[in-house]
PDB file of N, CA and C in Angstrom:
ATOM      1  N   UNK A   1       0.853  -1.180   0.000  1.00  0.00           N
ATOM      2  CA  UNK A   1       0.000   0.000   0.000  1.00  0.00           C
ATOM      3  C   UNK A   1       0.890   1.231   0.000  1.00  0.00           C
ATOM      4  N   UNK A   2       0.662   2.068  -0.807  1.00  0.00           N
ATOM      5  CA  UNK A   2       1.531   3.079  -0.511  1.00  0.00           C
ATOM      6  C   UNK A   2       1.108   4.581   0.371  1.00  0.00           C
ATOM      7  N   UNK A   3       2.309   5.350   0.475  1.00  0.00           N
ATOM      8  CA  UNK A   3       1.512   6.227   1.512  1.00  0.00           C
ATOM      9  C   UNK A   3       0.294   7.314   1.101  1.00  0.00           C
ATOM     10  N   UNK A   4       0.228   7.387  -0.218  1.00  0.00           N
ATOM     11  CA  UNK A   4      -0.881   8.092  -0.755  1.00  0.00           C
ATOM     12  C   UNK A   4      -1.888   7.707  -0.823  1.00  0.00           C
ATOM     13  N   UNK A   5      -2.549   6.035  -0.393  1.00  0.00           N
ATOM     14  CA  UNK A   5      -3.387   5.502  -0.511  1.00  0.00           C
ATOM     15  C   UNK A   5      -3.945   4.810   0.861  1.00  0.00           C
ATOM     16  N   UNK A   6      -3.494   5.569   1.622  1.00  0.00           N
ATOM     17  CA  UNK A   6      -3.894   5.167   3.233  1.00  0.00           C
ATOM     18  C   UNK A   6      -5.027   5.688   3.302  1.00  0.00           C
ATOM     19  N   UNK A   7      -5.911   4.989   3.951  1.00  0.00           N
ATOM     20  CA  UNK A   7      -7.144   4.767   4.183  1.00  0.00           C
ATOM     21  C   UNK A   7      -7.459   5.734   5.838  1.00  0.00           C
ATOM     22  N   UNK A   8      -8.034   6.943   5.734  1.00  0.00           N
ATOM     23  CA  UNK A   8      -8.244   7.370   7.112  1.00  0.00           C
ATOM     24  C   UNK A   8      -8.510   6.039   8.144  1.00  0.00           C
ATOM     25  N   UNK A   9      -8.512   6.655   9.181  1.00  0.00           N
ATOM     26  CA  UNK A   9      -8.331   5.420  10.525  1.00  0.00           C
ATOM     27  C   UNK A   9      -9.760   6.167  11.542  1.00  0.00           C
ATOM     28  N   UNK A  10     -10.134   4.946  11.432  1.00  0.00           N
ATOM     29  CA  UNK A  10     -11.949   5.401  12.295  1.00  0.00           C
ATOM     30  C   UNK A  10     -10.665   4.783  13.279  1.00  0.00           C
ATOM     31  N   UNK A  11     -11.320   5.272  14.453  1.00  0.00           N
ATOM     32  CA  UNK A  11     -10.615   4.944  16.260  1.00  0.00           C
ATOM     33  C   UNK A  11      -9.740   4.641  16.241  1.00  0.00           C
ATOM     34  N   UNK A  12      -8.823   3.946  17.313  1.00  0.00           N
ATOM     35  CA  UNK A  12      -7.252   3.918  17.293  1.00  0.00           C
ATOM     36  C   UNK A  12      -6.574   2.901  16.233  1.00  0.00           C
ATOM     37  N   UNK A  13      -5.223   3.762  15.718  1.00  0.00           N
ATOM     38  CA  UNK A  13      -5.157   2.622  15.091  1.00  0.00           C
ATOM     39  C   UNK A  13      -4.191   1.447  15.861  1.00  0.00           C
ATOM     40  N   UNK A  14      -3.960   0.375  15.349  1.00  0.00           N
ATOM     41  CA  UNK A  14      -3.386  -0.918  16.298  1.00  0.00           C
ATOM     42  C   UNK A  14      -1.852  -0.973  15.632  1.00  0.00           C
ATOM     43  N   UNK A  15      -1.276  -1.631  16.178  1.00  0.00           N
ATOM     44  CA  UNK A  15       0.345  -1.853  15.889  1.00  0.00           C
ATOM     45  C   UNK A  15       0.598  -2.618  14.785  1.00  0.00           C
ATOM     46  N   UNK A  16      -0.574  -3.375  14.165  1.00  0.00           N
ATOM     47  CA  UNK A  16      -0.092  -3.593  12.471  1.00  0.00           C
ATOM     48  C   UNK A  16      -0.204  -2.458  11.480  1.00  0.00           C
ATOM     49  N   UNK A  17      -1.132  -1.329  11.718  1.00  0.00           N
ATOM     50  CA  UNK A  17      -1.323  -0.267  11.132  1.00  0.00           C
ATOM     51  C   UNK A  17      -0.273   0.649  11.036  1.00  0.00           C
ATOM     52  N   UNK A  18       0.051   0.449  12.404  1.00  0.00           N
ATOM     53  CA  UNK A  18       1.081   1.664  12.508  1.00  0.00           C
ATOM     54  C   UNK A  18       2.625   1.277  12.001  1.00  0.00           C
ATOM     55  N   UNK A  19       2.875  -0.496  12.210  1.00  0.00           N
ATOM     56  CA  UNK A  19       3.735  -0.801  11.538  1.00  0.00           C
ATOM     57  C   UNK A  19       3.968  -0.729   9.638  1.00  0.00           C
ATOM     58  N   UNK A  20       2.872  -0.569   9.663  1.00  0.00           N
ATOM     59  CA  UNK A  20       2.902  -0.968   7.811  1.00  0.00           C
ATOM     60  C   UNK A  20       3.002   0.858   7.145  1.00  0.00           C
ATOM     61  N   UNK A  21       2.776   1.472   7.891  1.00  0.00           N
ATOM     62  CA  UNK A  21       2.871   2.840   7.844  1.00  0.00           C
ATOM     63  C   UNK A  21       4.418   3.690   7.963  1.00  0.00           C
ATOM     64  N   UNK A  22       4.568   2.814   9.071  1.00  0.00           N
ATOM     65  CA  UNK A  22       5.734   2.782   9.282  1.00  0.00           C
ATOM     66  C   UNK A  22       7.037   2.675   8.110  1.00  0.00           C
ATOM     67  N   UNK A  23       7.006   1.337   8.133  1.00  0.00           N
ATOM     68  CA  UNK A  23       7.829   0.840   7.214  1.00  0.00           C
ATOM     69  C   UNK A  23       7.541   1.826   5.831  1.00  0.00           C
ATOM     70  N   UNK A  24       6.315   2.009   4.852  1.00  0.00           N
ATOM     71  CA  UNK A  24       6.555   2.954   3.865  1.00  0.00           C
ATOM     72  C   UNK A  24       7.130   4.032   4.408  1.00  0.00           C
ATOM     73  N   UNK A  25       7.006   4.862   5.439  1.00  0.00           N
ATOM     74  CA  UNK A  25       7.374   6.276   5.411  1.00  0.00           C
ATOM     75  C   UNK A  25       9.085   5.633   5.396  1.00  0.00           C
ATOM     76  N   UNK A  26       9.627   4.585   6.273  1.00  0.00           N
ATOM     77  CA  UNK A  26      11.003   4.234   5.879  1.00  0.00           C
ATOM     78  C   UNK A  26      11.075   4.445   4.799  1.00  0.00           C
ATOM     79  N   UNK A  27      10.791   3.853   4.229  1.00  0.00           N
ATOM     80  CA  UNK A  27      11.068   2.805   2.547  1.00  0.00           C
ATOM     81  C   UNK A  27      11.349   4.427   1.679  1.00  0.00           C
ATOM     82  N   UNK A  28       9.922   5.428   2.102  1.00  0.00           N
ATOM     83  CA  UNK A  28      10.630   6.181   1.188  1.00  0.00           C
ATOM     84  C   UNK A  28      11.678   7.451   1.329  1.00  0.00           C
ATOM     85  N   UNK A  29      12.208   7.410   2.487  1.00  0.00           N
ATOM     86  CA  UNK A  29      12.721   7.702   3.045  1.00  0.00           C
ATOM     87  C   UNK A  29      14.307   7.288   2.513  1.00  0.00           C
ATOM     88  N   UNK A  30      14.392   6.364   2.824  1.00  0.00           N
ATOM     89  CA  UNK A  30      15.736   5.861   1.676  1.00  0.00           C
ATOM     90  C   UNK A  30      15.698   6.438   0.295  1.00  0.00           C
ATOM     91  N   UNK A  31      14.959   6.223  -0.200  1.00  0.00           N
ATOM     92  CA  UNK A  31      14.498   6.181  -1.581  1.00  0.00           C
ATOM     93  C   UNK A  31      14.612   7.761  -1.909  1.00  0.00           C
ATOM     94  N   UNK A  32      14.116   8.603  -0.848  1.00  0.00           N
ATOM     95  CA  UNK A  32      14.232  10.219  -1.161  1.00  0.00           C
ATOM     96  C   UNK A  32      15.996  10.630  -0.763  1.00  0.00           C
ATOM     97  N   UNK A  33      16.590  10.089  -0.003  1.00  0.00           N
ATOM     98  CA  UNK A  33      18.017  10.412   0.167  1.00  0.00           C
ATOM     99  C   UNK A  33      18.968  10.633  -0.868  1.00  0.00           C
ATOM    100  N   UNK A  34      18.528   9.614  -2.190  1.00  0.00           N
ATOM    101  CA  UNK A  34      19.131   9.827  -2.796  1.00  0.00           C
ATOM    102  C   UNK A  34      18.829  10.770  -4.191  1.00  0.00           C
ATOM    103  N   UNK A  35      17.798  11.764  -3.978  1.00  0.00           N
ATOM    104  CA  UNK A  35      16.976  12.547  -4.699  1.00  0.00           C
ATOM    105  C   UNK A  35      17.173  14.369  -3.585  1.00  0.00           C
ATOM    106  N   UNK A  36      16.947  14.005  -2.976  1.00  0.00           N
ATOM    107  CA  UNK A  36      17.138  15.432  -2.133  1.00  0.00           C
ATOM    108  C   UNK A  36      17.131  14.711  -0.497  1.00  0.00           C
ATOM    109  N   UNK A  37      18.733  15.156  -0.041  1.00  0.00           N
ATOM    110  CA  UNK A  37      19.402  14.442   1.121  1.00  0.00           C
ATOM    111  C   UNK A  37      18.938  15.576   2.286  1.00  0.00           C
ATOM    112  N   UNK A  38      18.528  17.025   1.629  1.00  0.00           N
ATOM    113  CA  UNK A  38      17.937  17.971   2.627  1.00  0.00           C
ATOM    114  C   UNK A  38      16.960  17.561   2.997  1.00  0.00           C
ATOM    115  N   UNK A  39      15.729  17.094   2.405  1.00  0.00           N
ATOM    116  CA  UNK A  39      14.455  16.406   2.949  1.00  0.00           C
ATOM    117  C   UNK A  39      14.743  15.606   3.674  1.00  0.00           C
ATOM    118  N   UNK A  40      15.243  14.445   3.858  1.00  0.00           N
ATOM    119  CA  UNK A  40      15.379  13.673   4.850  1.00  0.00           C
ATOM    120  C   UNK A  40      16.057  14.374   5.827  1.00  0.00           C
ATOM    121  N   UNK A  41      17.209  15.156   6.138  1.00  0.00           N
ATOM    122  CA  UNK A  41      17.489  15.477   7.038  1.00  0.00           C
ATOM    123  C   UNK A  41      16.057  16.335   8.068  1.00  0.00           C
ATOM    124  N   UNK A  42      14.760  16.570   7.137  1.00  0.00           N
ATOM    125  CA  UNK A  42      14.127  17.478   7.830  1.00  0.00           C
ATOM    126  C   UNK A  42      12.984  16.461   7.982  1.00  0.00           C
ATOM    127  N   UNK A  43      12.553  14.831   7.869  1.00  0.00           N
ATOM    128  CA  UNK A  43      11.969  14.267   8.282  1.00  0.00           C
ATOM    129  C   UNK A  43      12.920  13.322   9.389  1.00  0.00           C
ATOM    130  N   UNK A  44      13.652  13.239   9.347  1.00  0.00           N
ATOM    131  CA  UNK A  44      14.091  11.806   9.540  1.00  0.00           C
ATOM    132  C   UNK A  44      13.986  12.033  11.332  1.00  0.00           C
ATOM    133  N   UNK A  45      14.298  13.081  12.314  1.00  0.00           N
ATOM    134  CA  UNK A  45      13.735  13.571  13.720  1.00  0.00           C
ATOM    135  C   UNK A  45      12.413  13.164  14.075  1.00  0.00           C
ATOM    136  N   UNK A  46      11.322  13.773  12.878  1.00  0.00           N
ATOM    137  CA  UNK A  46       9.961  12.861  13.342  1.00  0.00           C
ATOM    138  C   UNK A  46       9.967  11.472  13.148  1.00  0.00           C
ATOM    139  N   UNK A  47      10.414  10.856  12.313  1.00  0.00           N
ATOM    140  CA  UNK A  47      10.343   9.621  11.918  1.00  0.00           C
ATOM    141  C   UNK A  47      10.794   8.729  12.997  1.00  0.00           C
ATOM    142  N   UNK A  48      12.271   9.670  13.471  1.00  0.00           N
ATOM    143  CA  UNK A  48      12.707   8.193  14.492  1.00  0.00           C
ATOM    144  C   UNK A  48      11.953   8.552  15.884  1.00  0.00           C
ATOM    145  N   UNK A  49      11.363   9.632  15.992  1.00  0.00           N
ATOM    146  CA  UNK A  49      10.372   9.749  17.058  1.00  0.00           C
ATOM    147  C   UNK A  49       9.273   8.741  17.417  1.00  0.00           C
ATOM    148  N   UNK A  50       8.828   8.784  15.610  1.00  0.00           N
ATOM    149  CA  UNK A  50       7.515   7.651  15.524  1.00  0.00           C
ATOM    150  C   UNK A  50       8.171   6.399  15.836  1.00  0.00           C
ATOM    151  N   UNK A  51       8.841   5.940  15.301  1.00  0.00           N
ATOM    152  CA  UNK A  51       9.801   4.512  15.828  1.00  0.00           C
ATOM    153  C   UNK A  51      10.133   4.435  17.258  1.00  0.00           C
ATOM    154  N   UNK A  52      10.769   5.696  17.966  1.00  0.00           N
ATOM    155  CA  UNK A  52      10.305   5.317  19.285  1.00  0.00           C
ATOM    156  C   UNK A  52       9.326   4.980  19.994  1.00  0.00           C
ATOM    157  N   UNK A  53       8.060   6.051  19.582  1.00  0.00           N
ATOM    158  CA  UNK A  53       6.740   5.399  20.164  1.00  0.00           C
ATOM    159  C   UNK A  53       5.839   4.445  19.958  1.00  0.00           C
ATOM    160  N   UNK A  54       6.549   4.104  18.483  1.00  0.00           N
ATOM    161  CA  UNK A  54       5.925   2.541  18.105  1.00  0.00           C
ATOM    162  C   UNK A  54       6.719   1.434  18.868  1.00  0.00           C
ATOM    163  N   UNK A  55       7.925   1.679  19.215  1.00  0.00           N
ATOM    164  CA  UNK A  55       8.465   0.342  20.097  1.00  0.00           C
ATOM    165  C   UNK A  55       7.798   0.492  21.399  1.00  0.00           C
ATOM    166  N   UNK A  56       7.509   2.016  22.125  1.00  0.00           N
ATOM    167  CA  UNK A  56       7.183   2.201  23.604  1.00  0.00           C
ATOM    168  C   UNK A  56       5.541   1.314  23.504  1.00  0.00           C
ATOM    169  N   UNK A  57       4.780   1.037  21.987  1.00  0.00           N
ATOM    170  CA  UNK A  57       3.594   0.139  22.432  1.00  0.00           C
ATOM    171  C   UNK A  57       2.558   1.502  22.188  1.00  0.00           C
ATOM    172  N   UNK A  58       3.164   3.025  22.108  1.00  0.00           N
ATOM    173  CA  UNK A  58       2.127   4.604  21.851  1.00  0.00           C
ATOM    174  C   UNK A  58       1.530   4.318  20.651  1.00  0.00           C
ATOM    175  N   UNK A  59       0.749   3.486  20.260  1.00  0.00           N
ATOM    176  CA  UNK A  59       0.389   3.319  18.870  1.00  0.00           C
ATOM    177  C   UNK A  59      -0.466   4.849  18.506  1.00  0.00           C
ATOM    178  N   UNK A  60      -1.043   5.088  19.167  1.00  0.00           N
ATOM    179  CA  UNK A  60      -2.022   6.273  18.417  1.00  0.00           C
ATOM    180  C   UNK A  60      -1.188   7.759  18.462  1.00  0.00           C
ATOM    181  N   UNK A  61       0.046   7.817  19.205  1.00  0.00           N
ATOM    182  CA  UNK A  61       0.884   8.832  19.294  1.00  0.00           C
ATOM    183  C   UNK A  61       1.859   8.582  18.100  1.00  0.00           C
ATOM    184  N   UNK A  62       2.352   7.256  17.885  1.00  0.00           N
ATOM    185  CA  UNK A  62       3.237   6.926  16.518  1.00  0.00           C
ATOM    186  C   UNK A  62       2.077   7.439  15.551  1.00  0.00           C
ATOM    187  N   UNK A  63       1.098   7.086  15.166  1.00  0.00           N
ATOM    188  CA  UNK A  63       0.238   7.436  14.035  1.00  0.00           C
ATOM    189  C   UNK A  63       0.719   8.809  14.012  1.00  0.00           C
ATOM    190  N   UNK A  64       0.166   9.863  15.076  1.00  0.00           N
ATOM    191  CA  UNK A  64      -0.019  11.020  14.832  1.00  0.00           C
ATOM    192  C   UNK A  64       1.245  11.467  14.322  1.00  0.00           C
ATOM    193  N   UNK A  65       2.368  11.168  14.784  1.00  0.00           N
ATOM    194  CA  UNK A  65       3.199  11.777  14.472  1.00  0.00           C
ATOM    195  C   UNK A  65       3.848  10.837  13.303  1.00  0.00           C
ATOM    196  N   UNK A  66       3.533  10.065  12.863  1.00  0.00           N
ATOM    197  CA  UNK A  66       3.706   9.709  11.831  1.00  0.00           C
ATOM    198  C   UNK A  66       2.673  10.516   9.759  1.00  0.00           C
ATOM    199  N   UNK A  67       1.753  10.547  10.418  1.00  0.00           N
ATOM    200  CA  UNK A  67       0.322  11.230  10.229  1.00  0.00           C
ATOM    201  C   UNK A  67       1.395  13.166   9.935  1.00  0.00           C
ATOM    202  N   UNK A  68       2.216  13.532  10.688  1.00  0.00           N
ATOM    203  CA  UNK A  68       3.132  14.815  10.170  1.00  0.00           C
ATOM    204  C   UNK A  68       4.196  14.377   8.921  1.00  0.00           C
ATOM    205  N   UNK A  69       4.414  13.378   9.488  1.00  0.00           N
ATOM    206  CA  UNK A  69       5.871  13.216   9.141  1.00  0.00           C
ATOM    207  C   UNK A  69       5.438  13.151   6.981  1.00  0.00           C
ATOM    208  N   UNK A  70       4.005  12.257   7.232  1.00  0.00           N
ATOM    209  CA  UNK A  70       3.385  12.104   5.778  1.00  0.00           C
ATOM    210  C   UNK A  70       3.037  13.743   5.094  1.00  0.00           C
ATOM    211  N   UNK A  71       2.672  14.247   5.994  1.00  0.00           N
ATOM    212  CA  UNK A  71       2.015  15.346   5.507  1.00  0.00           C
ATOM    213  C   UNK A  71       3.576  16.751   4.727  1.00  0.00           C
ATOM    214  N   UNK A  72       4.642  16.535   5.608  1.00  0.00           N
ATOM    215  CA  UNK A  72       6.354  17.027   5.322  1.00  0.00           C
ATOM    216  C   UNK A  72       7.011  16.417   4.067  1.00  0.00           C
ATOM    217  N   UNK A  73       6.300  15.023   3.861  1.00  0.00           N
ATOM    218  CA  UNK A  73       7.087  14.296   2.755  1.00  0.00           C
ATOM    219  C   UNK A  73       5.979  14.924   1.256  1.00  0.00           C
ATOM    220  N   UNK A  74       4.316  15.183   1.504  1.00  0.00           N
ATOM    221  CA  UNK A  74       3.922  15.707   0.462  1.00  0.00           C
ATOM    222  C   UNK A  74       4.525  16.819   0.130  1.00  0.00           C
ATOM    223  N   UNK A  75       4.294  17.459   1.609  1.00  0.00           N
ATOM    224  CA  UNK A  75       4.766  19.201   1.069  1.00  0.00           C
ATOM    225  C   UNK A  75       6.342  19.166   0.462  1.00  0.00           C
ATOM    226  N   UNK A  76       7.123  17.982   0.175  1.00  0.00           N
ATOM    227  CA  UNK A  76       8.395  18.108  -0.300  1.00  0.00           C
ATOM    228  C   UNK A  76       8.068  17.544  -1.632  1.00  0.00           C
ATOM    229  N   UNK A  77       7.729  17.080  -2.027  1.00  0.00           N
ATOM    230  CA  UNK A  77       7.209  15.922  -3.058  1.00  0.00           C
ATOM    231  C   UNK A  77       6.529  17.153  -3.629  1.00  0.00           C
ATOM    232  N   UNK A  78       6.180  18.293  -3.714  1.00  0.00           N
ATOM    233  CA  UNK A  78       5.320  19.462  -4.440  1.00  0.00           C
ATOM    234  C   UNK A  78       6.658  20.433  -4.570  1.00  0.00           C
ATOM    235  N   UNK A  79       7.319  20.674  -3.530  1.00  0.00           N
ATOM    236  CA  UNK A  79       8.402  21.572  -4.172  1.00  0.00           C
ATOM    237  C   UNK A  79       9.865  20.578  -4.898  1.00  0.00           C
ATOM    238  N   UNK A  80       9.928  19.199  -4.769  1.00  0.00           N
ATOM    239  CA  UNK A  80      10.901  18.333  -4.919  1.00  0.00           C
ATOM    240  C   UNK A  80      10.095  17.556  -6.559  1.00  0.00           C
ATOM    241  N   UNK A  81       9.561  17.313  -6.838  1.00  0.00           N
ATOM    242  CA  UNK A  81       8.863  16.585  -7.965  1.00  0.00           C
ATOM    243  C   UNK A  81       9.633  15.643  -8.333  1.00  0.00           C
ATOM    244  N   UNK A  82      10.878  15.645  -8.065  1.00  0.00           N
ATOM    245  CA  UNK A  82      11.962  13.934  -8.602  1.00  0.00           C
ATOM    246  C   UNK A  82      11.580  13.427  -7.633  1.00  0.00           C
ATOM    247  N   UNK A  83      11.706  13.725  -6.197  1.00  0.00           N
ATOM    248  CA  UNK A  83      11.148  12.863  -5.433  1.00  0.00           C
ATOM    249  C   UNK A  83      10.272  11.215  -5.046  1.00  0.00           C
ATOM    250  N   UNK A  84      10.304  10.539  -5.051  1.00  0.00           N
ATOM    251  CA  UNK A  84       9.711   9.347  -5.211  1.00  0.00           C
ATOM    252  C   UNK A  84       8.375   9.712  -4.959  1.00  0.00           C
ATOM    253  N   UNK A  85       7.251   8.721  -5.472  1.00  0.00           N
ATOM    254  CA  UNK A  85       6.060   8.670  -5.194  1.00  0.00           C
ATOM    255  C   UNK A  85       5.138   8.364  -3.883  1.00  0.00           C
ATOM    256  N   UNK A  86       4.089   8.872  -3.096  1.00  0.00           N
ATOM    257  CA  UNK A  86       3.939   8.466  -1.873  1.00  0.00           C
ATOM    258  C   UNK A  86       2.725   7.441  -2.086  1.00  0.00           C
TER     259      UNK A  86
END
Protein backbone atom coordinates (compact mmCIF):
# COMPACT_ATOMS: atom_id res chain seq x y z
CA UNK A 1 0.00 0.00 0.00
CA UNK A 2 1.53 3.08 -0.51
CA UNK A 3 1.51 6.23 1.51
CA UNK A 4 -0.88 8.09 -0.76
CA UNK A 5 -3.39 5.50 -0.51
CA UNK A 6 -3.89 5.17 3.23
CA UNK A 7 -7.14 4.77 4.18
CA UNK A 8 -8.24 7.37 7.11
CA UNK A 9 -8.33 5.42 10.53
CA UNK A 10 -11.95 5.40 12.29
CA UNK A 11 -10.62 4.94 16.26
CA UNK A 12 -7.25 3.92 17.29
CA UNK A 13 -5.16 2.62 15.09
CA UNK A 14 -3.39 -0.92 16.30
CA UNK A 15 0.35 -1.85 15.89
CA UNK A 16 -0.09 -3.59 12.47
CA UNK A 17 -1.32 -0.27 11.13
CA UNK A 18 1.08 1.66 12.51
CA UNK A 19 3.73 -0.80 11.54
CA UNK A 20 2.90 -0.97 7.81
CA UNK A 21 2.87 2.84 7.84
CA UNK A 22 5.73 2.78 9.28
CA UNK A 23 7.83 0.84 7.21
CA UNK A 24 6.56 2.95 3.86
CA UNK A 25 7.37 6.28 5.41
CA UNK A 26 11.00 4.23 5.88
CA UNK A 27 11.07 2.81 2.55
CA UNK A 28 10.63 6.18 1.19
CA UNK A 29 12.72 7.70 3.05
CA UNK A 30 15.74 5.86 1.68
CA UNK A 31 14.50 6.18 -1.58
CA UNK A 32 14.23 10.22 -1.16
CA UNK A 33 18.02 10.41 0.17
CA UNK A 34 19.13 9.83 -2.80
CA UNK A 35 16.98 12.55 -4.70
CA UNK A 36 17.14 15.43 -2.13
CA UNK A 37 19.40 14.44 1.12
CA UNK A 38 17.94 17.97 2.63
CA UNK A 39 14.46 16.41 2.95
CA UNK A 40 15.38 13.67 4.85
CA UNK A 41 17.49 15.48 7.04
CA UNK A 42 14.13 17.48 7.83
CA UNK A 43 11.97 14.27 8.28
CA UNK A 44 14.09 11.81 9.54
CA UNK A 45 13.73 13.57 13.72
CA UNK A 46 9.96 12.86 13.34
CA UNK A 47 10.34 9.62 11.92
CA UNK A 48 12.71 8.19 14.49
CA UNK A 49 10.37 9.75 17.06
CA UNK A 50 7.52 7.65 15.52
CA UNK A 51 9.80 4.51 15.83
CA UNK A 52 10.30 5.32 19.29
CA UNK A 53 6.74 5.40 20.16
CA UNK A 54 5.93 2.54 18.10
CA UNK A 55 8.47 0.34 20.10
CA UNK A 56 7.18 2.20 23.60
CA UNK A 57 3.59 0.14 22.43
CA UNK A 58 2.13 4.60 21.85
CA UNK A 59 0.39 3.32 18.87
CA UNK A 60 -2.02 6.27 18.42
CA UNK A 61 0.88 8.83 19.29
CA UNK A 62 3.24 6.93 16.52
CA UNK A 63 0.24 7.44 14.04
CA UNK A 64 -0.02 11.02 14.83
CA UNK A 65 3.20 11.78 14.47
CA UNK A 66 3.71 9.71 11.83
CA UNK A 67 0.32 11.23 10.23
CA UNK A 68 3.13 14.81 10.17
CA UNK A 69 5.87 13.22 9.14
CA UNK A 70 3.39 12.10 5.78
CA UNK A 71 2.01 15.35 5.51
CA UNK A 72 6.35 17.03 5.32
CA UNK A 73 7.09 14.30 2.75
CA UNK A 74 3.92 15.71 0.46
CA UNK A 75 4.77 19.20 1.07
CA UNK A 76 8.39 18.11 -0.30
CA UNK A 77 7.21 15.92 -3.06
CA UNK A 78 5.32 19.46 -4.44
CA UNK A 79 8.40 21.57 -4.17
CA UNK A 80 10.90 18.33 -4.92
CA UNK A 81 8.86 16.58 -7.96
CA UNK A 82 11.96 13.93 -8.60
CA UNK A 83 11.15 12.86 -5.43
CA UNK A 84 9.71 9.35 -5.21
CA UNK A 85 6.06 8.67 -5.19
CA UNK A 86 3.94 8.47 -1.87
Amino acid sequence: MSIGAWPGMPGEPNRHEVAALLQCTHEWTRAAAKVAPSVVQQVAPALTVAAQLYEAQVYPAAFSQLAGVVTTMQEARRTYPALPEL
